[in-house]
Protein backbone atom coordinates (compact mmCIF):
# COMPACT_ATOMS: atom_id res chain seq x y z
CA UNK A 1 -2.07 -44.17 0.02
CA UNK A 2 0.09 -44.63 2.92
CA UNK A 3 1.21 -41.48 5.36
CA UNK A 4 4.88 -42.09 4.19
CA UNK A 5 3.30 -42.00 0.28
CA UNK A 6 1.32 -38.47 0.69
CA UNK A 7 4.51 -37.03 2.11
CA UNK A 8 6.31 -38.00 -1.14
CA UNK A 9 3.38 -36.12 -2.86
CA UNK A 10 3.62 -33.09 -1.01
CA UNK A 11 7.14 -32.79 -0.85
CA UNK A 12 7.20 -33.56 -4.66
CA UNK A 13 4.79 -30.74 -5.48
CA UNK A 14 5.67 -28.20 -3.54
CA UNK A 15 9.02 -28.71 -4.80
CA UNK A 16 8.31 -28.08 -8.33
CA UNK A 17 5.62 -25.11 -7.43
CA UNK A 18 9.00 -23.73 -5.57
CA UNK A 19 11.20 -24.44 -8.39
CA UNK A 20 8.49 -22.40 -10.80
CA UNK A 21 8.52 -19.47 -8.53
CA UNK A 22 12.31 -19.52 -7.72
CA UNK A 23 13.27 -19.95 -11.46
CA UNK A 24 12.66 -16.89 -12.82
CA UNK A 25 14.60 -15.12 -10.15
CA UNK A 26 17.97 -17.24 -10.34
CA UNK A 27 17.45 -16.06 -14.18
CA UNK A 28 17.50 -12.63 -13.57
CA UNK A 29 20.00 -12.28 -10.76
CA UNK A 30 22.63 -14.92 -13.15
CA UNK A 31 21.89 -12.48 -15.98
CA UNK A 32 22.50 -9.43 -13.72
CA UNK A 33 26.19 -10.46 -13.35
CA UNK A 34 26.74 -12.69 -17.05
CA UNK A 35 29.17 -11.56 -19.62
CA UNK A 36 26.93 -9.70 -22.59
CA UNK A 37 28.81 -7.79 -25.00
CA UNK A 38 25.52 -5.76 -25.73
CA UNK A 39 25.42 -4.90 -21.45
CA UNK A 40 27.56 -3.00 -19.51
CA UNK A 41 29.49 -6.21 -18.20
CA UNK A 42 30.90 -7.35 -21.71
CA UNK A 43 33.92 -9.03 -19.83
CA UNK A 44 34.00 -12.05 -17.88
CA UNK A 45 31.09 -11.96 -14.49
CA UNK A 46 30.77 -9.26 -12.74
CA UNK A 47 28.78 -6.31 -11.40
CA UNK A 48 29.09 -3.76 -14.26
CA UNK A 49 25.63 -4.05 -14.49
CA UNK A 50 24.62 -2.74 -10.87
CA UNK A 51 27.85 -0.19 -11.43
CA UNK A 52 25.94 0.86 -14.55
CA UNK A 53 22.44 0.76 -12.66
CA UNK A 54 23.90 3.12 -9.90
CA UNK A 55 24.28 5.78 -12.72
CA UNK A 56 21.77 5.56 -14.25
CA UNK A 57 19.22 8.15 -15.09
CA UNK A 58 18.81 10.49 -11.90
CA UNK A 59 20.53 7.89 -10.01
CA UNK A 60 19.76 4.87 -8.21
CA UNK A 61 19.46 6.36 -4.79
CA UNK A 62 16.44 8.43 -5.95
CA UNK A 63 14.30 6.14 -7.68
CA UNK A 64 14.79 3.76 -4.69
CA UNK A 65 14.16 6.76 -2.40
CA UNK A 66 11.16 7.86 -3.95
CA UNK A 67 9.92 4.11 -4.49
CA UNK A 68 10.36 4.25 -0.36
CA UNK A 69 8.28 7.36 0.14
CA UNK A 70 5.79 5.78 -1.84
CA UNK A 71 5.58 2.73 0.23
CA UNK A 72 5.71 4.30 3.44
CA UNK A 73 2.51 6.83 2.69
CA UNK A 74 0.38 3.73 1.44
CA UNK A 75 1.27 1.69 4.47
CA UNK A 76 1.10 4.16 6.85
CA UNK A 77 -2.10 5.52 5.55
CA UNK A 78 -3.64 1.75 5.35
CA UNK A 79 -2.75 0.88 8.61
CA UNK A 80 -4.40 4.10 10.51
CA UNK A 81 -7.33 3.68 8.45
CA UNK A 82 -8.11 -0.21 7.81
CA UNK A 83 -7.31 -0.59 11.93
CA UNK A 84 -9.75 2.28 13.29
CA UNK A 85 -12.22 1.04 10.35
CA UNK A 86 -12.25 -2.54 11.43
CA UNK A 87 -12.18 -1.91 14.90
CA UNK A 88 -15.37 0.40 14.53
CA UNK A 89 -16.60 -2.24 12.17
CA UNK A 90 -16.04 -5.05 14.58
CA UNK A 91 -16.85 -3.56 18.37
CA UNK A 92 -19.71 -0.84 17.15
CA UNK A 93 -23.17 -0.83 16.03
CA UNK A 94 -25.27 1.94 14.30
CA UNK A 95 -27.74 2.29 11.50
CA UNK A 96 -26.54 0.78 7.92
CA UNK A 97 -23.07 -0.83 9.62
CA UNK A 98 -23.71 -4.12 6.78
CA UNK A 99 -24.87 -1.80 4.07
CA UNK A 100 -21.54 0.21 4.46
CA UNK A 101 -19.06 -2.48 5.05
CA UNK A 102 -20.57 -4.61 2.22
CA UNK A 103 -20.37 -0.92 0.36
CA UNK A 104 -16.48 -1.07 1.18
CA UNK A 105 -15.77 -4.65 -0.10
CA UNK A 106 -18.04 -3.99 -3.40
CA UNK A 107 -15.17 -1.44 -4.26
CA UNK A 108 -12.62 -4.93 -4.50
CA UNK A 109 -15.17 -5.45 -7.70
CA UNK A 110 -13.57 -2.24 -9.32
CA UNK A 111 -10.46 -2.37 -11.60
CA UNK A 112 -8.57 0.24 -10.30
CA UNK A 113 -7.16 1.44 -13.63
CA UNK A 114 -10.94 2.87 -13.92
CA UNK A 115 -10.65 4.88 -10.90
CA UNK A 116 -7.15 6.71 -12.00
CA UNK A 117 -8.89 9.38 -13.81
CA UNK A 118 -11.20 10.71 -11.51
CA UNK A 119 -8.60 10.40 -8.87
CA UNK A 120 -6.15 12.47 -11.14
CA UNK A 121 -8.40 15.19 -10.92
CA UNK A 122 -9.15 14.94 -7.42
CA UNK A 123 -5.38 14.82 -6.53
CA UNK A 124 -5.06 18.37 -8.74
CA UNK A 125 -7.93 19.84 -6.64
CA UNK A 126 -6.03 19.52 -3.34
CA UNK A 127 -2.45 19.79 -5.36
CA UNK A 128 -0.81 16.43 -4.76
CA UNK A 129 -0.97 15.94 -8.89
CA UNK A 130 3.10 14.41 -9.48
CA UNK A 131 3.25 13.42 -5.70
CA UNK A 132 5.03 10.73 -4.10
CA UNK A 133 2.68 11.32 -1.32
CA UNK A 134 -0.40 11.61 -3.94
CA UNK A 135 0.41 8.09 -5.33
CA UNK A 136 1.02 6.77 -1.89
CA UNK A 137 -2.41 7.93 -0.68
CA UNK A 138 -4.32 5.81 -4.26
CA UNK A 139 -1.89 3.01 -3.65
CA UNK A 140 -3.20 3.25 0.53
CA UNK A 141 -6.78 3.53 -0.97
CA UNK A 142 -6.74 0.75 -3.11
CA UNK A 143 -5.83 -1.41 -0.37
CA UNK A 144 -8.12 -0.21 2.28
CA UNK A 145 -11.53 -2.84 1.52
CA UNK A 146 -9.31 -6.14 1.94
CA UNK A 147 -7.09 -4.44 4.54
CA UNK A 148 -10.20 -3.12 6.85
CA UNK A 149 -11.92 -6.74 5.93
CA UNK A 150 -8.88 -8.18 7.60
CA UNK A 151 -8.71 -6.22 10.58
CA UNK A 152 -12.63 -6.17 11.31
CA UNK A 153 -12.03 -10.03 11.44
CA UNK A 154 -8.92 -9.53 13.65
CA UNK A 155 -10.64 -7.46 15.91
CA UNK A 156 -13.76 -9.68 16.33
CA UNK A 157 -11.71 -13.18 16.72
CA UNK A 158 -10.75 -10.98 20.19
CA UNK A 159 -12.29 -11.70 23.15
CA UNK A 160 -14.70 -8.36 24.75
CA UNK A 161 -14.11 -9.40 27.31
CA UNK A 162 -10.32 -8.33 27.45
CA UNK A 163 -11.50 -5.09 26.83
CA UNK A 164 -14.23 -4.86 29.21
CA UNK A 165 -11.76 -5.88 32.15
CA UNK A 166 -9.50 -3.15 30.92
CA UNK A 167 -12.17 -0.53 31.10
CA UNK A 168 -13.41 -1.67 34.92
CA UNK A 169 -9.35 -1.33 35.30
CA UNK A 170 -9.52 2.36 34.90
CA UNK A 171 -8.64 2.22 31.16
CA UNK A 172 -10.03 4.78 28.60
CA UNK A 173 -11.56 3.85 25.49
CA UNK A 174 -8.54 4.88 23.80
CA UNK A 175 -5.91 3.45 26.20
CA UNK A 176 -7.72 0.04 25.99
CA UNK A 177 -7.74 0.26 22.32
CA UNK A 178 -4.21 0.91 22.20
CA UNK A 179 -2.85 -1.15 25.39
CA UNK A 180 -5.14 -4.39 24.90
CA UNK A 181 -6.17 -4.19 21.41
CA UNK A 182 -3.82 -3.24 19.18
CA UNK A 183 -1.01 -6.01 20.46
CA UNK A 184 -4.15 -8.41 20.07
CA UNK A 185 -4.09 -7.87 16.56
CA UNK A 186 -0.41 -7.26 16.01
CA UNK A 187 0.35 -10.54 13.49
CA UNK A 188 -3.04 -9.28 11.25
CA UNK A 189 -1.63 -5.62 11.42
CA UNK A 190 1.73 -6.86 10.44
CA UNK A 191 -0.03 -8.70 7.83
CA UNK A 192 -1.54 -5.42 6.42
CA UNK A 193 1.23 -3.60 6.62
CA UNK A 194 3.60 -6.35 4.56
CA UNK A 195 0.83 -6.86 1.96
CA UNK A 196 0.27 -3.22 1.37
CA UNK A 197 4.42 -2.54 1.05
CA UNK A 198 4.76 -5.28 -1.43
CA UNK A 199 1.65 -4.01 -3.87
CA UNK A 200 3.31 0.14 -3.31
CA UNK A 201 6.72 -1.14 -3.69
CA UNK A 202 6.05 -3.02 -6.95
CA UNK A 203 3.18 -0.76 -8.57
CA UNK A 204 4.02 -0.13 -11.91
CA UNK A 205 0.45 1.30 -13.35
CA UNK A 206 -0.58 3.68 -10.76
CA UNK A 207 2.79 6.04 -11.02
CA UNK A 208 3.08 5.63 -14.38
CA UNK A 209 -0.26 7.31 -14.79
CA UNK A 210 0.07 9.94 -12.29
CA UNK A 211 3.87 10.77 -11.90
CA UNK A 212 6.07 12.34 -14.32
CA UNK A 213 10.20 11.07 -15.44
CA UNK A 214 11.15 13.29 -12.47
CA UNK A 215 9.68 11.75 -9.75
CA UNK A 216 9.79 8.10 -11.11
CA UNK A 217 9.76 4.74 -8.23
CA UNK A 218 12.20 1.88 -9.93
CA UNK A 219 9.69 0.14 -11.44
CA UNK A 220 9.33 3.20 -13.65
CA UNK A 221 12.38 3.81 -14.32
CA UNK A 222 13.38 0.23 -15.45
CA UNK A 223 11.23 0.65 -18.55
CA UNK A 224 13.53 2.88 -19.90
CA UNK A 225 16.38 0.93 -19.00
CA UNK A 226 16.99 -0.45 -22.38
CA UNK A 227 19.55 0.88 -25.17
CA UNK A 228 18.54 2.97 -26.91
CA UNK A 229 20.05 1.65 -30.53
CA UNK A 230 18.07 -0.08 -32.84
CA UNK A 231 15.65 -0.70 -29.76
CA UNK A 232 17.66 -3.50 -28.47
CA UNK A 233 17.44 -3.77 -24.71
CA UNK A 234 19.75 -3.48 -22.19
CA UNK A 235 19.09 -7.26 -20.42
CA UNK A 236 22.07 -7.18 -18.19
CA UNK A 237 20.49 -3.27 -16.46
CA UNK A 238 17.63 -4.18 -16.78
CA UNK A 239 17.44 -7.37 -14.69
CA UNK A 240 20.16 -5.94 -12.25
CA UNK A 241 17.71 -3.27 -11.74
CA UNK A 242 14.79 -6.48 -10.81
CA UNK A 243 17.11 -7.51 -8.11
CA UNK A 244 17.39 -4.42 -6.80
CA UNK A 245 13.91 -4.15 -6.39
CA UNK A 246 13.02 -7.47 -5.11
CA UNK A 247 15.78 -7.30 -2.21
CA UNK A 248 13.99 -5.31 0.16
CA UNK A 249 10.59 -6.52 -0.15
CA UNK A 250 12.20 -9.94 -0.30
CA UNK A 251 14.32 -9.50 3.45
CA UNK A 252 11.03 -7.81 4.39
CA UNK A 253 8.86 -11.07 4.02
CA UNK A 254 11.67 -13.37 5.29
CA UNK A 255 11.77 -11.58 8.43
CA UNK A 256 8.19 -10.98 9.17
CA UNK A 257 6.77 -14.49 7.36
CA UNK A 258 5.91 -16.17 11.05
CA UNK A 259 2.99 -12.42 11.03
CA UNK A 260 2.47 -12.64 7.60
CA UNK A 261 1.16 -16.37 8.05
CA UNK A 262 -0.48 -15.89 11.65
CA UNK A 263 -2.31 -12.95 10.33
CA UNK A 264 -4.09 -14.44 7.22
CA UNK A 265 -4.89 -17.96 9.35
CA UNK A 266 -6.05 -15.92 12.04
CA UNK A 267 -7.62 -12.71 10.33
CA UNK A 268 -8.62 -13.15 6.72
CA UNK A 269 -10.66 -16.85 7.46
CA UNK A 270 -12.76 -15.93 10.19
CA UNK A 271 -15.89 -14.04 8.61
């Protein structure tokens, strides 16, 4: 097969692969705005269905709020914890270092869903039971084997020797770790950070389980989205409120794709 032949090929198939993936979302988003006598836009296009969506329930502005305080405790807590983990991972040696790291990745093996209960009760102990910041921290948690896998093989495709030059230079451990290593990992970190917003910002399972109607994330809040008359549902809110949701994670990928890309080519293979 000539050169000219395999770039048919490849531009064929990706095509269609794109086409799968981007079908489903020109659905929902030419639904959002379609003329439905059983939605809030019966007339003509238009955005009844967002105007509806705005009202609805305890409001928009909350359930995207509290989706947001979700997000930021799982990535904030996954970054501080994967990066220190894989660094230690990565520059230290003691006693049992494989037998705990392969003890970390062993948890991937879990389904998570098995873990809610016992975390329920843990969360009551130290009163984070209906939390936005208790969900964010089992959201964090669930992340933390791949994202401290990641970041151990970040930190170990860097040179010591960067380091070591910083520490004749005067540097501190800490000021080296934060001056020369931390910027040497910033596309895997990015990486992290990305991949854990997009699993806390979607989550459906984990605040369903531990959050009540009155601190419900949009995804939550979309299953009751639906009329409720003869069960029929509500189409036109319901897939206005799926474009809602898949805006920001959506501008958050296009504008940090060149990290997200870098960090798994240059992180998540080595190892």
């Amino acid at each position: 097969m000539t050169t000219t032949s395999r770039r048919v090929v490849y531009y064929v198939l990706t095509g269609l692969l794109a086409l799968t993936f981007l079908l489903p979302i020109a659905w929902a988003v030419v639904n959002s705005v379609s003329p439905n006598p059983a939605t809030s836009q019966a007339d003509g296009y238009g955005l009844g269905n967002y105007a509806a969506l705005v009202g609805y329930g305890e409001g928009l502005w909350t359930y995207l709020r509290n989706s947001l305080i979700i997000s930021v405790v799982a990535v904030g807590t996954a970054l501080v914890v994967a990066t220190t983990g894989g660094y230690g991972f990565a520059r230290f040696s003691f006693r049992g270092k494989n037998i705990v790291f392969m003890s970390v990745l062993a948890i991937l093996m879990v389904p998570y869903a098995a873990l809610l209960i016992p975390l329920s009760v843990w969360l009551g102990e130290i009163g984070l039971q209906n939390s936005l910041v208790g969900v964010g921290l089992v959201l964090a948690l669930f992340q933390l084997p791949f994202s401290t896998f990641m970041m151990r093989n970040a930190f170990e495709a860097v040179p010591r020797e960067l380091e070591e030059a910083a520490l004749l230079d005067g540097c501190g451990t800490f000021r080296a770790f934060w001056r020369i290593m931390i910027p040497a990992v910033r596309a895997p970190l990015v990486t992290v950070g990305l991949f854990v917003f997009l699993i806390a910002w979607n989550d459906f399972m984990v605040p369903l389980y531990l959050l009540g109607a009155d601190n419900a994330p949009l995804p939550l809040a979309m299953v009751n989205m639906r009329q409720q008359v003869m069960g029929v549902i509500d189409y036109g809110l319901t897939t206005a409120g799926v474009v809602v949701l898949a805006i920001p994670a959506v501008v958050l990928f296009l504008s940090l794709q060149k990290y997200y890309i870098k960090g798994f080519t240059s992180g998540a293979v080595k190892g």
